[in-house]
N, C-alpha and C. Protein backbone atom coordinates (compact mmCIF):
# COMPACT_ATOMS: atom_id res chain seq x y z
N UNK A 1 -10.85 17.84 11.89
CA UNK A 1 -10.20 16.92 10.96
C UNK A 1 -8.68 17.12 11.01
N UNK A 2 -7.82 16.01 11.05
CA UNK A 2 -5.89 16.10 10.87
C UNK A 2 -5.96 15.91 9.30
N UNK A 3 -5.03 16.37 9.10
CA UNK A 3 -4.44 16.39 7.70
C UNK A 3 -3.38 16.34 7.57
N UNK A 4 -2.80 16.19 8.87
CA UNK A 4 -0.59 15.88 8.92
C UNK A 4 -0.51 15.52 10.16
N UNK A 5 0.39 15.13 10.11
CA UNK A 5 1.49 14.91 11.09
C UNK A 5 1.40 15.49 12.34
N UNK A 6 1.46 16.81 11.85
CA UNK A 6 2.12 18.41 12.75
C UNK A 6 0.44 18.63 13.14
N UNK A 7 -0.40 18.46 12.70
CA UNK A 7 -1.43 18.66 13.32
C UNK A 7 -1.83 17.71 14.08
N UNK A 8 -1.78 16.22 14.18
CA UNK A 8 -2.06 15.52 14.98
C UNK A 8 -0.68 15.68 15.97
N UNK A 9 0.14 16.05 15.78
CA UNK A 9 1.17 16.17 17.01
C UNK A 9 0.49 17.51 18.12
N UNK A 10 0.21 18.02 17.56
CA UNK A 10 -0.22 19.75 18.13
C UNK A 10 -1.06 18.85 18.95
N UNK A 11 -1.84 18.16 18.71
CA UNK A 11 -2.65 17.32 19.61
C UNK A 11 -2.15 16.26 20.89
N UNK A 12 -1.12 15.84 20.33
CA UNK A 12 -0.52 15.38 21.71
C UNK A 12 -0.19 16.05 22.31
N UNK A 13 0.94 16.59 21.55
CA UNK A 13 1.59 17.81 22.42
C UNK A 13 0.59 18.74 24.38
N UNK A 14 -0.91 18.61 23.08
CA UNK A 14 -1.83 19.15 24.39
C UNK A 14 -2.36 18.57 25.42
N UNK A 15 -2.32 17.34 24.85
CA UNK A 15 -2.61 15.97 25.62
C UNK A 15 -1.64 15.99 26.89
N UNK A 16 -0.56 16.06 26.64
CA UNK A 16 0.96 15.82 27.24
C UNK A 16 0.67 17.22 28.67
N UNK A 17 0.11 18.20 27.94
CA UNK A 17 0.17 19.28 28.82
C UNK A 17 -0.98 19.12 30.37
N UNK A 18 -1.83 18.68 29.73
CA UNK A 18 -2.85 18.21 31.01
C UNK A 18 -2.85 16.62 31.69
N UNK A 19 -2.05 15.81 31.19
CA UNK A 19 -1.61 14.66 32.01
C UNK A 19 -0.55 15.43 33.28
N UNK A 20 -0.90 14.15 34.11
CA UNK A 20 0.30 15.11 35.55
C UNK A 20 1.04 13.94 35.93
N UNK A 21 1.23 12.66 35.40
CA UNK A 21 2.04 11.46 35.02
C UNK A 21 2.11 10.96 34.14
N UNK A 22 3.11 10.52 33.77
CA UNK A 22 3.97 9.80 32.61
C UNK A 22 2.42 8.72 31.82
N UNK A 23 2.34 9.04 31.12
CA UNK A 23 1.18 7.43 30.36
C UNK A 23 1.74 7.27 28.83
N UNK A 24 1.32 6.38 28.45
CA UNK A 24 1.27 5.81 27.25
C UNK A 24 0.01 5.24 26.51
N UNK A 25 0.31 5.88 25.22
CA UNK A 25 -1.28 6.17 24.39
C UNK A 25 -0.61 5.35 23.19
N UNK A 26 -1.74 4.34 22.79
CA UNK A 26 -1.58 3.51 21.33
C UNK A 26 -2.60 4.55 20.51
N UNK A 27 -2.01 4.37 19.07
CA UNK A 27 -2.79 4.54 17.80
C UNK A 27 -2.76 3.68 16.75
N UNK A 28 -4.27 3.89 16.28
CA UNK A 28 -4.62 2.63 15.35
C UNK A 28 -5.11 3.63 14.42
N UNK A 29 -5.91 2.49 13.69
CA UNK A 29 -6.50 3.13 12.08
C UNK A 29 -5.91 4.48 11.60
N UNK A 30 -6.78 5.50 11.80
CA UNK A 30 -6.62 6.46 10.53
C UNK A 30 -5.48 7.70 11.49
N UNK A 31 -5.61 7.57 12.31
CA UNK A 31 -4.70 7.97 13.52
C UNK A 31 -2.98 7.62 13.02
N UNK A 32 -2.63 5.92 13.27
CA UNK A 32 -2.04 5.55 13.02
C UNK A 32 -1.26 6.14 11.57
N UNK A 33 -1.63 5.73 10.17
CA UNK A 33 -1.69 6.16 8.97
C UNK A 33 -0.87 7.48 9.32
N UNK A 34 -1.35 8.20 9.75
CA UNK A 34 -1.04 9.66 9.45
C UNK A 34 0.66 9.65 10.53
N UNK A 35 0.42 8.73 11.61
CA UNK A 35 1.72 8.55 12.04
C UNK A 35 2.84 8.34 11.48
N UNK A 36 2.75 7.33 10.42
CA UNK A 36 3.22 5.96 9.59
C UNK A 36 3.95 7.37 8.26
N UNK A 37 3.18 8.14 8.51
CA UNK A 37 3.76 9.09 7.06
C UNK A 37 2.46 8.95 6.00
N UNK A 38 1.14 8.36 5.73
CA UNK A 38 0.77 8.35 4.53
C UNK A 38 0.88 9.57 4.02
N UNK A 39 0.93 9.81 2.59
CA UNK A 39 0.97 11.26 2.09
C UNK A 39 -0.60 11.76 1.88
N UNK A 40 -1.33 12.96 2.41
CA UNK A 40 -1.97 13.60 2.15
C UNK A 40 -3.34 12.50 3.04
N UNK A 41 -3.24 11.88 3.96
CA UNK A 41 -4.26 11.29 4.41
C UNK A 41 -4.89 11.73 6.03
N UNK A 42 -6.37 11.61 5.55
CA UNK A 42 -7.05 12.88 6.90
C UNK A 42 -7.58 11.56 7.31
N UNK A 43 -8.22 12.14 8.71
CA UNK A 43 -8.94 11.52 9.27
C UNK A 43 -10.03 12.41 10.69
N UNK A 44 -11.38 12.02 10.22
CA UNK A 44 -11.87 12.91 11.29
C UNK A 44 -12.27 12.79 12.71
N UNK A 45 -11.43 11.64 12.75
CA UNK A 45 -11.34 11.44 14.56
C UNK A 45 -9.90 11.34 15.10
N UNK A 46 -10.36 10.44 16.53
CA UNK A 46 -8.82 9.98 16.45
C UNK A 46 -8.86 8.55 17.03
N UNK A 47 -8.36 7.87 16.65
CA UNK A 47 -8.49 6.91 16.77
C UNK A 47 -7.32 6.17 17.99
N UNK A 48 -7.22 5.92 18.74
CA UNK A 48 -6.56 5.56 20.28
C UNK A 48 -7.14 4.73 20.81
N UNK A 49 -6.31 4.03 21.66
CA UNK A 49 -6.70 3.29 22.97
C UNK A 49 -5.86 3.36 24.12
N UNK A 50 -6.00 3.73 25.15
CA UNK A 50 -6.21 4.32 26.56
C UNK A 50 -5.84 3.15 27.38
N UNK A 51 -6.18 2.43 27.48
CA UNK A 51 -5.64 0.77 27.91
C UNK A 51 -6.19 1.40 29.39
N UNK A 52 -7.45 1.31 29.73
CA UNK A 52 -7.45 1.85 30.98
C UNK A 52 -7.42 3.08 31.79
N UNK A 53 -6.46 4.23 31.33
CA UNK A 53 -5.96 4.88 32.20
C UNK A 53 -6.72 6.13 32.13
N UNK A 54 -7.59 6.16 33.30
CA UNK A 54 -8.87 6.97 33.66
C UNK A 54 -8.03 8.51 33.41
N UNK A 55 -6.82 8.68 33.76
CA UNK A 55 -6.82 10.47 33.72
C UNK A 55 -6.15 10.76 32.23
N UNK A 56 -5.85 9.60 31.66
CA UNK A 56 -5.29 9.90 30.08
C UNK A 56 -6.48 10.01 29.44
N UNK A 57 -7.46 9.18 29.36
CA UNK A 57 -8.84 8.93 28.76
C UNK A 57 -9.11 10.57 29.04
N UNK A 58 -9.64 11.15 30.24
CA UNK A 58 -10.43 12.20 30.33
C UNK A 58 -9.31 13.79 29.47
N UNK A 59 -8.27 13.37 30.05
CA UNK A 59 -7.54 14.11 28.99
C UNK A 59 -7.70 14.14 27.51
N UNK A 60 -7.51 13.01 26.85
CA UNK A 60 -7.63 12.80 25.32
C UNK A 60 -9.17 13.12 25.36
N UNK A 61 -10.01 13.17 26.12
CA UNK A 61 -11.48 13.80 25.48
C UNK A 61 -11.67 15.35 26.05
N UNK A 62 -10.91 15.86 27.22
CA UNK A 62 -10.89 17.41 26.96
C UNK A 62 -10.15 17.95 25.43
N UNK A 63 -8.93 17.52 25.65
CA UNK A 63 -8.46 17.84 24.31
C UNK A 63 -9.20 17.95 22.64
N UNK A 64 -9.68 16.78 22.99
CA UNK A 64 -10.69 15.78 21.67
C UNK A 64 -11.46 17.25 21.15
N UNK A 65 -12.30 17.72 23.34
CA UNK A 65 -13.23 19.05 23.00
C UNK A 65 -13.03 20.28 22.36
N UNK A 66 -11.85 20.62 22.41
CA UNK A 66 -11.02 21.56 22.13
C UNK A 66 -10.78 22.09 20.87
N UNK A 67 -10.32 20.66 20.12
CA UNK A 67 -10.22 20.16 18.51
C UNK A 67 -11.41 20.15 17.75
N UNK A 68 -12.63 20.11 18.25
CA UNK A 68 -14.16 20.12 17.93
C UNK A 68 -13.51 18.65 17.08
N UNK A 69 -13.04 17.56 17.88
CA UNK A 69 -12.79 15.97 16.94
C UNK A 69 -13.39 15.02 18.16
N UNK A 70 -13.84 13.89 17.36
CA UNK A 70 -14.44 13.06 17.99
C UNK A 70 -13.12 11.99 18.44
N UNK A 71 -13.46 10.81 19.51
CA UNK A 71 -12.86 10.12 20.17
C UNK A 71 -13.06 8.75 19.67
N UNK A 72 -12.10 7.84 19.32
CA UNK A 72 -12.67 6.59 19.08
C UNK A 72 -11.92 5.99 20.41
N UNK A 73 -11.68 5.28 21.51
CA UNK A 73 -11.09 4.75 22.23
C UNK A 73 -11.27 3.45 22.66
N UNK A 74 -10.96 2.77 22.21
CA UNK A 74 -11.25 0.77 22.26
C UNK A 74 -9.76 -0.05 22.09
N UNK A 75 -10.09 -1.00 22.92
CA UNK A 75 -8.94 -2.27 22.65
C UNK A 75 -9.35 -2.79 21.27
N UNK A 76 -7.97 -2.81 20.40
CA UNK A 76 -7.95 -3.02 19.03
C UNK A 76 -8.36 -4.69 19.23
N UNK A 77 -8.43 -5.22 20.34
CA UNK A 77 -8.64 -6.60 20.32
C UNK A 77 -10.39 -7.03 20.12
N UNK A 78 -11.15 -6.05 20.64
CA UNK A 78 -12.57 -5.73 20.28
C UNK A 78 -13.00 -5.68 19.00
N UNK A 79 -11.74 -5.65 17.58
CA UNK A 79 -12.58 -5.51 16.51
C UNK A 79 -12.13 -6.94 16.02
N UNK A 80 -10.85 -7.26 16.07
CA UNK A 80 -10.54 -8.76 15.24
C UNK A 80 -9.86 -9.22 16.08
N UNK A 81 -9.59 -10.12 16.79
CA UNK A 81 -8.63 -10.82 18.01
C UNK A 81 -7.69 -11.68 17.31
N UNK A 82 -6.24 -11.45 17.15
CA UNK A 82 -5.14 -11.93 16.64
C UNK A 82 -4.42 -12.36 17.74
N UNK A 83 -3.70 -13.39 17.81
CA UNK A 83 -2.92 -14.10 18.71
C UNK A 83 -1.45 -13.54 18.66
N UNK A 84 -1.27 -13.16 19.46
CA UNK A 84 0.15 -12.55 20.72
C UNK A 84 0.96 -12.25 19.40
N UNK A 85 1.70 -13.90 19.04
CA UNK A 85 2.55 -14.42 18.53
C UNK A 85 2.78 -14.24 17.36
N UNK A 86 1.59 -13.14 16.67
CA UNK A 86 1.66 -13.23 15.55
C UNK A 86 2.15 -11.70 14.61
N UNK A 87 2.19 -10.68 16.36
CA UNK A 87 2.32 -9.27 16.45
C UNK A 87 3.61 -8.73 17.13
N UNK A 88 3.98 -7.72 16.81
CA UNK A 88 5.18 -7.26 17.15
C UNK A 88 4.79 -6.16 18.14
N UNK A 89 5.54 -5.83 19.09
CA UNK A 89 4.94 -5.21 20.14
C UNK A 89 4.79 -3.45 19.73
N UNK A 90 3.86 -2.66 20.08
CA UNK A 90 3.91 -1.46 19.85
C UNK A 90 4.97 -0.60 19.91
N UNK A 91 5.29 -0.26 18.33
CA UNK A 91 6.18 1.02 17.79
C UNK A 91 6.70 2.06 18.60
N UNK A 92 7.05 2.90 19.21
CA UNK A 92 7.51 4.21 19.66
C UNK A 92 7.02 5.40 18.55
N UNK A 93 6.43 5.93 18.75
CA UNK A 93 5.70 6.81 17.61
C UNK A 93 6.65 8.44 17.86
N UNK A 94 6.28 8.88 18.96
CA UNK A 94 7.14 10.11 19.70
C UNK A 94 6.92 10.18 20.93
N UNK A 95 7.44 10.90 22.38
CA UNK A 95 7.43 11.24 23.22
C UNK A 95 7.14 13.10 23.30
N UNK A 96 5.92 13.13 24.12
CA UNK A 96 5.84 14.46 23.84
C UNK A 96 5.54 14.85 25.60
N UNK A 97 6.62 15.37 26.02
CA UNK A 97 6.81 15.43 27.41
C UNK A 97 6.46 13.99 28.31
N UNK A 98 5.62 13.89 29.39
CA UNK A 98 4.80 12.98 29.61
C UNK A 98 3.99 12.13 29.41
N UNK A 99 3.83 12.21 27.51
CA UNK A 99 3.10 10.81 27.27
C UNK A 99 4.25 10.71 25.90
N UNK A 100 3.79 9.22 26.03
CA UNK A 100 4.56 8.73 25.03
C UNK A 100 3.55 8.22 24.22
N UNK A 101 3.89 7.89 22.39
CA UNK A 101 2.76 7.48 21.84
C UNK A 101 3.51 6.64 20.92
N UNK A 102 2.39 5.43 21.04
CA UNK A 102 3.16 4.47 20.41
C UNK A 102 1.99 3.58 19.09
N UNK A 103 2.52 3.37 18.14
CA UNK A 103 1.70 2.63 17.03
C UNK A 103 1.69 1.10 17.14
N UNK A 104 0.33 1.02 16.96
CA UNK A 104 0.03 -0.49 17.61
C UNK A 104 0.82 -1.77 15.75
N UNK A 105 1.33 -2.52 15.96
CA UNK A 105 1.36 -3.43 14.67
C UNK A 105 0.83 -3.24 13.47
N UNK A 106 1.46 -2.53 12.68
CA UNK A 106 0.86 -2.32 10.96
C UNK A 106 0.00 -3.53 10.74
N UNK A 107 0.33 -4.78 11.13
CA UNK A 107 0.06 -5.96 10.53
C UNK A 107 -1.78 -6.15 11.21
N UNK A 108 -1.68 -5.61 12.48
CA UNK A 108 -2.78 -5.71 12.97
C UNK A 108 -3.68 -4.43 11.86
N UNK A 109 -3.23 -2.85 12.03
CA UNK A 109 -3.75 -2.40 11.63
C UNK A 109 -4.61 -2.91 10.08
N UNK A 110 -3.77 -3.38 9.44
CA UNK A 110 -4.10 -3.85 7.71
C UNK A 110 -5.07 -5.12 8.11
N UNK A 111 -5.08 -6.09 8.94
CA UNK A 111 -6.21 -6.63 9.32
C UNK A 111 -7.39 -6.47 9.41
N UNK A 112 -7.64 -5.57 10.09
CA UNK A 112 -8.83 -4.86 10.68
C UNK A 112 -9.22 -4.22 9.39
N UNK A 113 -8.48 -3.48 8.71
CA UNK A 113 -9.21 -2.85 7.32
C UNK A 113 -9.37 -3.58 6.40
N UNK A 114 -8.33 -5.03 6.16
CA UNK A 114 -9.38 -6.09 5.28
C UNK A 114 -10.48 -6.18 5.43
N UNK A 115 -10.55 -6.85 6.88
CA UNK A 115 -12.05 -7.13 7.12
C UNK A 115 -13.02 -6.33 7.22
N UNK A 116 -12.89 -4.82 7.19
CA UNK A 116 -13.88 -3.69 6.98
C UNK A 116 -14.28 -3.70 5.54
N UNK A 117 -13.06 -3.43 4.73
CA UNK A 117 -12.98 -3.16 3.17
C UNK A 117 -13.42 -2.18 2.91
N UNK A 118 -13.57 -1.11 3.09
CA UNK A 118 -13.62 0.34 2.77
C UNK A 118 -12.87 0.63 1.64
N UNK A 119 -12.74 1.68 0.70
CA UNK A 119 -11.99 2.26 -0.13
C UNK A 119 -10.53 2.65 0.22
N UNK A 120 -10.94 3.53 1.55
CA UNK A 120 -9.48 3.96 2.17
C UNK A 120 -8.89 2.97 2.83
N UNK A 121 -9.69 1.97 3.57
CA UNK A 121 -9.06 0.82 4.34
C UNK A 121 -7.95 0.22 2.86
N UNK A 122 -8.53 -0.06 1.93
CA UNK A 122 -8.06 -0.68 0.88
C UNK A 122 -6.28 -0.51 0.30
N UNK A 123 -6.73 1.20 0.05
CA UNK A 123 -5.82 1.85 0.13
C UNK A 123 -4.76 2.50 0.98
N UNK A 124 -5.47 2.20 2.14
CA UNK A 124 -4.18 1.89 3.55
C UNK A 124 -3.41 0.70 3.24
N UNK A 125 -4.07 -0.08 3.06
CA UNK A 125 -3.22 -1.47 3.07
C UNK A 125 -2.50 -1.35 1.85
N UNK A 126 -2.42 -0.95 1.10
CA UNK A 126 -1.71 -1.00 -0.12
C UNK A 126 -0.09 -0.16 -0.25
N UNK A 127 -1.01 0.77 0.49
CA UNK A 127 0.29 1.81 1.11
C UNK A 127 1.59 1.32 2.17
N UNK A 128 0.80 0.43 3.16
CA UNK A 128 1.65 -0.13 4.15
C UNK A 128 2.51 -1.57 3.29
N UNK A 129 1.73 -2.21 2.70
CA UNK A 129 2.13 -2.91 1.71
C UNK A 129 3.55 -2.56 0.91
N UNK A 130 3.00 -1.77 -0.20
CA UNK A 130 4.28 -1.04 -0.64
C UNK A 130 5.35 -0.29 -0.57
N UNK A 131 5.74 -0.02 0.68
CA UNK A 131 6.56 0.43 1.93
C UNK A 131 6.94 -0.55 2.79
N UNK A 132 7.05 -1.37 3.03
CA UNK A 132 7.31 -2.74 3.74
C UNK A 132 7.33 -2.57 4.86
N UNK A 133 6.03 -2.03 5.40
CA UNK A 133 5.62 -2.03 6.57
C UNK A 133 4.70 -3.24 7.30
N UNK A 134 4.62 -4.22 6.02
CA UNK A 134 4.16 -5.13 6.62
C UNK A 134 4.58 -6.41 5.24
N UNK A 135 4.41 -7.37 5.44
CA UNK A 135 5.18 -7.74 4.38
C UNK A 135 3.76 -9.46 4.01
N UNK A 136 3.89 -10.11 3.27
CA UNK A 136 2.80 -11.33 2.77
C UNK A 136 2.84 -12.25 3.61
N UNK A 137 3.77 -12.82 4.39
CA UNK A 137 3.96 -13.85 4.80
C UNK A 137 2.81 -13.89 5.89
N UNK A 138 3.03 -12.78 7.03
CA UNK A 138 2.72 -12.42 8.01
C UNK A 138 1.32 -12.04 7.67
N UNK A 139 1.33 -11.18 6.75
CA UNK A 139 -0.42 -10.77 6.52
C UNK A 139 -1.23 -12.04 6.45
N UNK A 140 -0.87 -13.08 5.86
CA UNK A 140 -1.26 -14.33 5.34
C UNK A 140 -1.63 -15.10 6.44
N UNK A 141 -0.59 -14.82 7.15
CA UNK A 141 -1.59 -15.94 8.64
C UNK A 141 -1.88 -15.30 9.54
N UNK A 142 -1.71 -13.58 9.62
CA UNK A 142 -3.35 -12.98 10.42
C UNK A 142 -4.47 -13.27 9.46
N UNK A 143 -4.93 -12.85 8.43
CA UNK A 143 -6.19 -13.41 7.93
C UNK A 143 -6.25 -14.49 8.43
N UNK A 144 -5.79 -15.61 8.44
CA UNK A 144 -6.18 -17.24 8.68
C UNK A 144 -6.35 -17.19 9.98
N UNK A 145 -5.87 -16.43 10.94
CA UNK A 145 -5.60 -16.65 12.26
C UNK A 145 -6.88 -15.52 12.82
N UNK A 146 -6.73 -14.65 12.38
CA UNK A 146 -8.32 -13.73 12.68
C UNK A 146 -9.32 -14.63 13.23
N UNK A 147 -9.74 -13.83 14.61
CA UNK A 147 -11.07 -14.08 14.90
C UNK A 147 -12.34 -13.49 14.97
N UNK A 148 -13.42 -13.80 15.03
CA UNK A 148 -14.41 -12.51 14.58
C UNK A 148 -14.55 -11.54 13.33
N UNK A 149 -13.76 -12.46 12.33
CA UNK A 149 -14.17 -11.39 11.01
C UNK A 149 -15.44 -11.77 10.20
N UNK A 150 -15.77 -10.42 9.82
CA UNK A 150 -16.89 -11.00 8.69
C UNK A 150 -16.65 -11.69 7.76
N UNK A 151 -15.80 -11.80 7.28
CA UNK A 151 -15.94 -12.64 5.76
C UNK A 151 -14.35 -13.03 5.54
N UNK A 152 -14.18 -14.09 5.97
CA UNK A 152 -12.92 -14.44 5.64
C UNK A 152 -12.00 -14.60 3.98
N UNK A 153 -13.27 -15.03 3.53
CA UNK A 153 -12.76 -15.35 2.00
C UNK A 153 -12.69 -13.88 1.00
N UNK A 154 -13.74 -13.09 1.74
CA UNK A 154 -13.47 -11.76 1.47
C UNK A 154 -11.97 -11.15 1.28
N UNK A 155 -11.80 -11.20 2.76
CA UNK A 155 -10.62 -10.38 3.45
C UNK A 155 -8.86 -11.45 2.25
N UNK A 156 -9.64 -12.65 2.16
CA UNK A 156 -8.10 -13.24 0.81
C UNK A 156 -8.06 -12.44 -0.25
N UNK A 157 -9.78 -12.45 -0.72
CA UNK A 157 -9.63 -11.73 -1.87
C UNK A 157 -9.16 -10.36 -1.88
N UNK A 158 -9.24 -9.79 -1.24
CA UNK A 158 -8.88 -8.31 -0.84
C UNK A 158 -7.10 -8.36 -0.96
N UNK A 159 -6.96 -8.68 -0.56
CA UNK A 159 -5.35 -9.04 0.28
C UNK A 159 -4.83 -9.45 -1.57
N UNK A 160 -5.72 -10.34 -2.34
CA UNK A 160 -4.71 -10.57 -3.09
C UNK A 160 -5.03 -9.53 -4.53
N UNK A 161 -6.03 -8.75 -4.31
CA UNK A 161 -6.80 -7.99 -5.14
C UNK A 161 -5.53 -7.02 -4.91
N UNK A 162 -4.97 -6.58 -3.61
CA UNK A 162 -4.01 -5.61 -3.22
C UNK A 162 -2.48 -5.64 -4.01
N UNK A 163 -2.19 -6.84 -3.94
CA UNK A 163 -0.92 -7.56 -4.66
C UNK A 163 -0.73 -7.45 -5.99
N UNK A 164 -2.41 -7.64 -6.56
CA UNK A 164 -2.16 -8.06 -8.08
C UNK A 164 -1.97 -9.28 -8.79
N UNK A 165 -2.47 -10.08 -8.19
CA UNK A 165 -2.49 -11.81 -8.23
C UNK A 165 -3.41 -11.36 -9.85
N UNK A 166 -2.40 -12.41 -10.48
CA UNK A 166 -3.18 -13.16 -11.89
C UNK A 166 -4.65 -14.19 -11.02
N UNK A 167 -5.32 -14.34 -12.17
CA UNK A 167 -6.55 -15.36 -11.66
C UNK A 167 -5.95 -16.38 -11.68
N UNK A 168 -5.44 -17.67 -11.39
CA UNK A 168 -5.60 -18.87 -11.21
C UNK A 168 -5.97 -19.55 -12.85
N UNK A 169 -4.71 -20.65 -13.00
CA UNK A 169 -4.82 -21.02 -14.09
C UNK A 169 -5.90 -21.95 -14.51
N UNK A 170 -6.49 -22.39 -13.56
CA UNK A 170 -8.05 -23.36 -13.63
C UNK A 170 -8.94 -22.03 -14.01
N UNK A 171 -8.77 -20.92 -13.77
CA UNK A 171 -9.92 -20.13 -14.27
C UNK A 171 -9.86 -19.00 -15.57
N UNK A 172 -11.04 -19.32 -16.63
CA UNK A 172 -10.70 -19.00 -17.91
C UNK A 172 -11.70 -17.65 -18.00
N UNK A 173 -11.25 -16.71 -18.10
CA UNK A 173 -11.14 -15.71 -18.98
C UNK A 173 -12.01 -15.59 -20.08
N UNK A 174 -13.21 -14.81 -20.13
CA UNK A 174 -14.44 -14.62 -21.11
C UNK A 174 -13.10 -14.89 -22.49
N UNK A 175 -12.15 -14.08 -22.68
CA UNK A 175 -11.80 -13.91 -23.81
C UNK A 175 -10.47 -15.17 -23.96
N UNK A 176 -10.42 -15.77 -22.98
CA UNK A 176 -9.75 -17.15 -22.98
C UNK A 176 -10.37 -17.98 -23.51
N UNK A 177 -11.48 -18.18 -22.90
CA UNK A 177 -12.90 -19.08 -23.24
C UNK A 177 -13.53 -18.72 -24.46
N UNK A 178 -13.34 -17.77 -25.39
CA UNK A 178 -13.93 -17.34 -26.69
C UNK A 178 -13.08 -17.93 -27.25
N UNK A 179 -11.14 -17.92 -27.35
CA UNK A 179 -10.51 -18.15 -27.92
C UNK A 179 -10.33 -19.68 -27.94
N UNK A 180 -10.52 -20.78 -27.25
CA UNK A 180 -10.84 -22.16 -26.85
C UNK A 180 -12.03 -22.66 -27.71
N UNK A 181 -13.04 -21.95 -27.33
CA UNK A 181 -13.91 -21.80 -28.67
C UNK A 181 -13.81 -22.32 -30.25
N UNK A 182 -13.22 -21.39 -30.36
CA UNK A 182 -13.08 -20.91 -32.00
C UNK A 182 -11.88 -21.94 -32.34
N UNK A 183 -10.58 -22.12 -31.32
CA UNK A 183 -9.56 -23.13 -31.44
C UNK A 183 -10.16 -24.98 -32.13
N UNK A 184 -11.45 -24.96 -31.69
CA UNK A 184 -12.57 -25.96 -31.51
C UNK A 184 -13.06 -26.25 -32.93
N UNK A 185 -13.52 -25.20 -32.92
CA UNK A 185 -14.11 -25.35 -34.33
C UNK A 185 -13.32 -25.01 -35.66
N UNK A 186 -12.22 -24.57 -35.11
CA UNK A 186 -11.33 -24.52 -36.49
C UNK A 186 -10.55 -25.89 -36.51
N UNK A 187 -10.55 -26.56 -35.34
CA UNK A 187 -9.88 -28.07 -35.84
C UNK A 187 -10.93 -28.65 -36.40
N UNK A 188 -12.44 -28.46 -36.06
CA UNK A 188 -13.62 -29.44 -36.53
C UNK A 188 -13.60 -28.86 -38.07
N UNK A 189 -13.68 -27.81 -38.47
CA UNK A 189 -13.85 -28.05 -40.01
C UNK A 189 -12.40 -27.93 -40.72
N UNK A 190 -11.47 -28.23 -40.47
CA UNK A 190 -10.40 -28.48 -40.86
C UNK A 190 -10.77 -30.44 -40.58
N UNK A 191 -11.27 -30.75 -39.69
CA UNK A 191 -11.26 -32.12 -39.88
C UNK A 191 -12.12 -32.90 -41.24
N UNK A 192 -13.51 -32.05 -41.35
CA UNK A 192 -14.40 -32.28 -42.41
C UNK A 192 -14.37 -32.20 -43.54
N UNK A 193 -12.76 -31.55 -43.90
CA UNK A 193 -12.46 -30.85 -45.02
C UNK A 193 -11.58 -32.33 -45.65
N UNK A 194 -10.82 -32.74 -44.85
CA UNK A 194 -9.87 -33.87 -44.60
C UNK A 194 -10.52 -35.37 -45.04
N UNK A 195 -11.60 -35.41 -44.05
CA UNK A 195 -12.67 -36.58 -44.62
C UNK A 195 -13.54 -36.41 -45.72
N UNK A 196 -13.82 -35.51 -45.80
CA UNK A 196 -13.89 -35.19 -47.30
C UNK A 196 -13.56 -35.41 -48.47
N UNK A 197 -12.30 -34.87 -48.79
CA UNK A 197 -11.38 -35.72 -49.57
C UNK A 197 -10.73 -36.84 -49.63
N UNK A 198 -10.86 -37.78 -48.17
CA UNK A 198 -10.64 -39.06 -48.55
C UNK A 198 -11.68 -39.90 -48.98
N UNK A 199 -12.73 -39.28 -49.11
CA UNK A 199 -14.06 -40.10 -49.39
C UNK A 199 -14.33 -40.13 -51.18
N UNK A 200 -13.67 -38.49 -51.30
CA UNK A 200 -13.39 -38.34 -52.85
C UNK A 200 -12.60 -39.08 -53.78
N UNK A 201 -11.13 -39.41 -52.58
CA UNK A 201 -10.36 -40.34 -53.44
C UNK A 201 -10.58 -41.80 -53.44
N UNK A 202 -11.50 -41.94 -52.11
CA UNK A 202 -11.51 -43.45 -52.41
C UNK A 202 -12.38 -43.71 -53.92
N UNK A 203 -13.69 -43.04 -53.78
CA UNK A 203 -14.43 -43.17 -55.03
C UNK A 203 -13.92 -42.74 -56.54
N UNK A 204 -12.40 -42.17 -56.36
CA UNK A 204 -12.10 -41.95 -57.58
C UNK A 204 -11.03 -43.05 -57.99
N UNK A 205 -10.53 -43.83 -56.71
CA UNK A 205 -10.02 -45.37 -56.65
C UNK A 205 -10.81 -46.32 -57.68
N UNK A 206 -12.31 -46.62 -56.63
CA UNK A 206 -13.14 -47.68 -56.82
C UNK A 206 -13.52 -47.38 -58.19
N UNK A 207 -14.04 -46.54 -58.51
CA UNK A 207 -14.15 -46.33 -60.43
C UNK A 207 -13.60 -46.20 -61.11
N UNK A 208 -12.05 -46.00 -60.74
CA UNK A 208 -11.08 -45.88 -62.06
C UNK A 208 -10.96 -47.58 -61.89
């Protein structure tokens, strides 16, 4: 398991030592995070993609062995497919001799954990959120632009569950809707009270 920084660096660092050319390694999810600075956030793999490169791959899984940590290694395009245009090209994370490591798009990352919705995914995004590591505009049309997610209407609600969005003024509130209520019936017997007494005075008209 990483629990900092300095421990997932100790890991490149070793990485770096058994490569015998220059490569470049992306990090995503919980990998990423711990790049990014979250405070106090673990993760018990590592999460990378290799883009191919057969002697970095076998490296990052001697190493992986070493660490007694497991390997996640996939094109981040395998979990939600976002269009080019909508991503900023991978970060510079550090250079640690011969590999360089670079963080793939916050914007992608916070994607992918909408559409998971996990607790920590949740709270990743909230984190990157409130640090302006990724900002609404942009989050707003990867959700729309996402392909392959489970639940799109999910992944809004999430996103705006994150923000703090009031409900929508078309939608009333148990204790909105109690108070609408009672607003109701205090005009109705305030009205009965009214006809009432004009029914009194007319008849105290007609007989006087």
């Amino acid at each position: 398991m990483f629990r900092s920084q300095q421990q997932q660096d100790d890991f490149f660092q070793h990485v770096a030592a058994v490569i015998t050319q220059p490569c470049d390694l992306y990090v995503y999810g919980g990998t990423a995070m711990i790049c990014l600075g979250l405070p106090k956030r673990q993760t018990n793999d590592v999460d990378v993609y290799t883009s191919g490169q057969v002697d970095l791959r076998s490296a990052v899984e001697q190493v992986a062995t070493q660490f007694e940590t497991k390997v996640d290694d996939f094109d981040p395009n395998e979990f939600v497919h976002l269009p080019s245009e909508l991503l900023e090209p991978p970060q510079l994370y550090k250079r640690f001799d011969r590999l360089s490591v670079y963080i793939i798009d916050p914007h992608r990352i916070a994607t992918d954990k909408l559409d998971r919705g996990l607790r920590n995914d949740i709270l990743d995004v909230k984190w990157l959120l409130e640090t302006n590591r990724i900002n609404v505009t942009r989050m707003l049309a990867c959700i729309e632009a996402a392909r392959d997610v489970e639940d799109r209407q999910a992944m809004r609600a999430r996103f705006a569950g994150i923000r703090g969005l009031p409900l929508p003024s078309s939608v009333s509130t148990p204790q909105a809707a109690s108070h609408s209520r009672g607003s109701f019936w205090r005009r109705l017997g305030w009205g009965i009270v009214v006809a009432v007494l004009l029914v009194v005075v007319i008849i105290l008209i007609v007989s006087g």
